[in-house]
Protein backbone atom coordinates (compact mmCIF):
# COMPACT_ATOMS: atom_id res chain seq x y z
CA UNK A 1 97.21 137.86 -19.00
CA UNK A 2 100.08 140.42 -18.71
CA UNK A 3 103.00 138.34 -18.06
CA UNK A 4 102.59 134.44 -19.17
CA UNK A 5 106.09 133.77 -18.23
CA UNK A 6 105.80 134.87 -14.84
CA UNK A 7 102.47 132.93 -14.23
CA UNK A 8 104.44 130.12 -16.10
CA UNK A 9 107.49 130.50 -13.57
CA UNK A 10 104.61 130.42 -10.54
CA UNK A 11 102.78 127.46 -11.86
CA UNK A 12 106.30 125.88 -12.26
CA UNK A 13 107.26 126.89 -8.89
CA UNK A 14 104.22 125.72 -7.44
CA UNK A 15 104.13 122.16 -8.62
CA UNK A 16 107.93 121.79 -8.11
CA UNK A 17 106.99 122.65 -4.05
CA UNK A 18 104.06 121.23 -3.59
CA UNK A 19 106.13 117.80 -5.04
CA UNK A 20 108.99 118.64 -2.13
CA UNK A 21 106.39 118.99 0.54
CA UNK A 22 104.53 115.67 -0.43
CA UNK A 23 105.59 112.62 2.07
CA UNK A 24 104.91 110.35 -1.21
CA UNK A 25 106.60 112.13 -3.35
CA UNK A 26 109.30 114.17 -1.88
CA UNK A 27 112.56 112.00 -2.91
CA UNK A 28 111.92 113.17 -6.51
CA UNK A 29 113.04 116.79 -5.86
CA UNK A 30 116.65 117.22 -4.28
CA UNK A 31 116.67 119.94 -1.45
CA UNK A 32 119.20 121.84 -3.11
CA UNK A 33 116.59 122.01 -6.08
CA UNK A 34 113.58 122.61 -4.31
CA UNK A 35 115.00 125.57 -2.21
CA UNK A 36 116.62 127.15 -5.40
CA UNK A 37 112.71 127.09 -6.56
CA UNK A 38 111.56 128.66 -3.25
CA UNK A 39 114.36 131.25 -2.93
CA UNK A 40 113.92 131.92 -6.66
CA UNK A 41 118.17 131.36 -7.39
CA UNK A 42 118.50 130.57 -10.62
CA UNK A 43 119.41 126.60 -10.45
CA UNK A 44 122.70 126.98 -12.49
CA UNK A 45 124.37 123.48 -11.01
CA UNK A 46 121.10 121.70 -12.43
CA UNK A 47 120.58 121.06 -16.31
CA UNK A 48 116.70 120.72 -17.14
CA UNK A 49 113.79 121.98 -19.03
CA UNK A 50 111.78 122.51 -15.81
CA UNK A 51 114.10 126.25 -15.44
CA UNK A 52 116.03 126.89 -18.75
CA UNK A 53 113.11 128.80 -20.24
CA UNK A 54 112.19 130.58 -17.20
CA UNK A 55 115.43 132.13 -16.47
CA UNK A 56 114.26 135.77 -16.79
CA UNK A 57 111.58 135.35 -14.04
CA UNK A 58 113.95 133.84 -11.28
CA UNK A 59 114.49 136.90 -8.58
CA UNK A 60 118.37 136.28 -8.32
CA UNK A 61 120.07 135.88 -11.69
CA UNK A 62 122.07 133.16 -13.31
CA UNK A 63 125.03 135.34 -13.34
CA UNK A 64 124.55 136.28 -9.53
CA UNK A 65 124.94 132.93 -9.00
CA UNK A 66 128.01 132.23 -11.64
CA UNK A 67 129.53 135.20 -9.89
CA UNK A 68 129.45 134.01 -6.17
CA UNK A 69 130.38 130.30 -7.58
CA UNK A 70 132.81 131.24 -9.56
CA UNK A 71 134.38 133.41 -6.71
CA UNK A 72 133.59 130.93 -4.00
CA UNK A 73 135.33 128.14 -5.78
CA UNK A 74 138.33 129.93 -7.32
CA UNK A 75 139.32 130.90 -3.35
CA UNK A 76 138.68 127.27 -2.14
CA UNK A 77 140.69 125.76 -4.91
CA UNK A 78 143.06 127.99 -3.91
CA UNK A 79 142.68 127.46 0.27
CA UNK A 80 142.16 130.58 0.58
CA UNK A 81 138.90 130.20 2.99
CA UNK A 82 136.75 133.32 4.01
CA UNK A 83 134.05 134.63 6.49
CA UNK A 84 130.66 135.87 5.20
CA UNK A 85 131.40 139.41 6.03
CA UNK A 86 135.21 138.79 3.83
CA UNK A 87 132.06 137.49 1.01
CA UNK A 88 130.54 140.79 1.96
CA UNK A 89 133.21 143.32 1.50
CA UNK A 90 134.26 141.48 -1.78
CA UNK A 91 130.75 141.94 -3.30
CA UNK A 92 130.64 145.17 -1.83
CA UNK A 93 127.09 144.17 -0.55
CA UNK A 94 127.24 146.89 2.21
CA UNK A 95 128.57 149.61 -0.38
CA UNK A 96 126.17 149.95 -2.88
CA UNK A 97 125.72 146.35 -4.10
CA UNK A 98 128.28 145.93 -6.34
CA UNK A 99 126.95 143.36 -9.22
CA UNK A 100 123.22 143.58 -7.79
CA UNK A 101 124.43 141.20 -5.27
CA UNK A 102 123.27 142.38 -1.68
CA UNK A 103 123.43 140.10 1.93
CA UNK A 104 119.93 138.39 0.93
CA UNK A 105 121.31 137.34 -2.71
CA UNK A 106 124.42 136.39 -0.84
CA UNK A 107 122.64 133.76 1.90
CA UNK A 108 120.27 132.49 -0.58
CA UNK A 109 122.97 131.43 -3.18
CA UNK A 110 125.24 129.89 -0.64
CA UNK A 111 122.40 128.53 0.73
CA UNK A 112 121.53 126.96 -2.55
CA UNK A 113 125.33 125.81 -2.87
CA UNK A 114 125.70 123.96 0.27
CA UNK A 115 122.58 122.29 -0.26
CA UNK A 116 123.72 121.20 -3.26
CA UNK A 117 126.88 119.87 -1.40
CA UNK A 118 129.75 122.22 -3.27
CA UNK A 119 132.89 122.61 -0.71
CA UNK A 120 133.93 121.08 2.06
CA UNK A 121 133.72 121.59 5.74
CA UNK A 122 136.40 123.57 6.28
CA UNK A 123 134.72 126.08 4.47
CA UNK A 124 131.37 126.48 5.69
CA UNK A 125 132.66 126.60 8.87
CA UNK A 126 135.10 129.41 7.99
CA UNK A 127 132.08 131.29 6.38
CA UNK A 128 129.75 130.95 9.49
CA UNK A 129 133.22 131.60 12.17
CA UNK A 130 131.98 133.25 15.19
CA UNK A 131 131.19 136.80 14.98
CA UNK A 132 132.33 137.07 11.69
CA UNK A 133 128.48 136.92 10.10
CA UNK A 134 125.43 138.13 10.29
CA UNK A 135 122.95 136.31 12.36
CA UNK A 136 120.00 135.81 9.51
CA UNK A 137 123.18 134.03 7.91
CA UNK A 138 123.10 131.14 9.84
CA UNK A 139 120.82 129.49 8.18
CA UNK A 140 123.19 129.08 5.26
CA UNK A 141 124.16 125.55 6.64
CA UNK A 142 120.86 124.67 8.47
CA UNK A 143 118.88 121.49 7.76
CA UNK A 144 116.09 121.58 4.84
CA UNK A 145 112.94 120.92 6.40
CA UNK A 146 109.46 120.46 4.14
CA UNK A 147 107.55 123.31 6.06
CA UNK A 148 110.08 126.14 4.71
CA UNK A 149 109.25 125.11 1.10
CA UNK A 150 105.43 125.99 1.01
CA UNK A 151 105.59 129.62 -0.99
């Protein structure tokens, strides 16, 4: 096999999924977990075996997502709240992805963060404020629903 990690990281990524999706089985994986696993973000709120050694095979990195946390909650600690498109120009995602970090790798790790329950409202609904985001952000605060987790 030319890459055992990677088919290790599927496997993984398979199991953890097909546990989300189960009725019987579902409550054992948190949401925020679960779509970290489907989006491939790098779980970096979660300590565990199940990812540490598979870092290198996750699609966005575990210093994408230090970068946007860090940035995220430095601001917020700070009240200073911003739009996605603010997020945007500061990552320079629309100038030559500063970092690596483009819009996708920007909606999946908030994604990932809200799920996981970081912030308050105020913020989220600063970041999705009318016409001040892109549409295929919106789903940055939407409900987690079993169907959207099978890879």
């Amino acid at each position: 096999m030319k890459d055992l990690g990677k088919a290790l990281f599927n496997l993984q990524r398979y199991h953890i999924l097909q546990t989300k999706a189960n009725l019987q089985t579902q409550n054992l994986v948190p949401d925020h977990y679960a779509y970290a696993w489907y989006a491939e973000v790098y779980p970096v709120l979660d300590k565990g075996a199940l990812h540490e050694d598979l870092e290198p095979h996750f699609a966005i990195t575990a210093t994408h997502v230090e970068k946007i946390k860090k940035y995220a909650d430095d601001e917020w600690m700070n009240s200073k709240m911003h739009s996605f498109y603010e997020f945007e120009d500061h990552f320079g995602c629309r100038n030559g992805n500063k970092d690596g970090i483009s819009r996708e790798v920007l909606i999946k790790v908030l994604r990932y963060m809200f799920l996981k329950k970081l912030f308050d409202d105020i913020f989220w609904k600063k970041l999705l404020e009318t016409a001040k985001f892109p549409t295929e952000a919106s789903v940055i605060t939407a409900k987690l629903k079993d169907i959207a987790l099978v890879p």
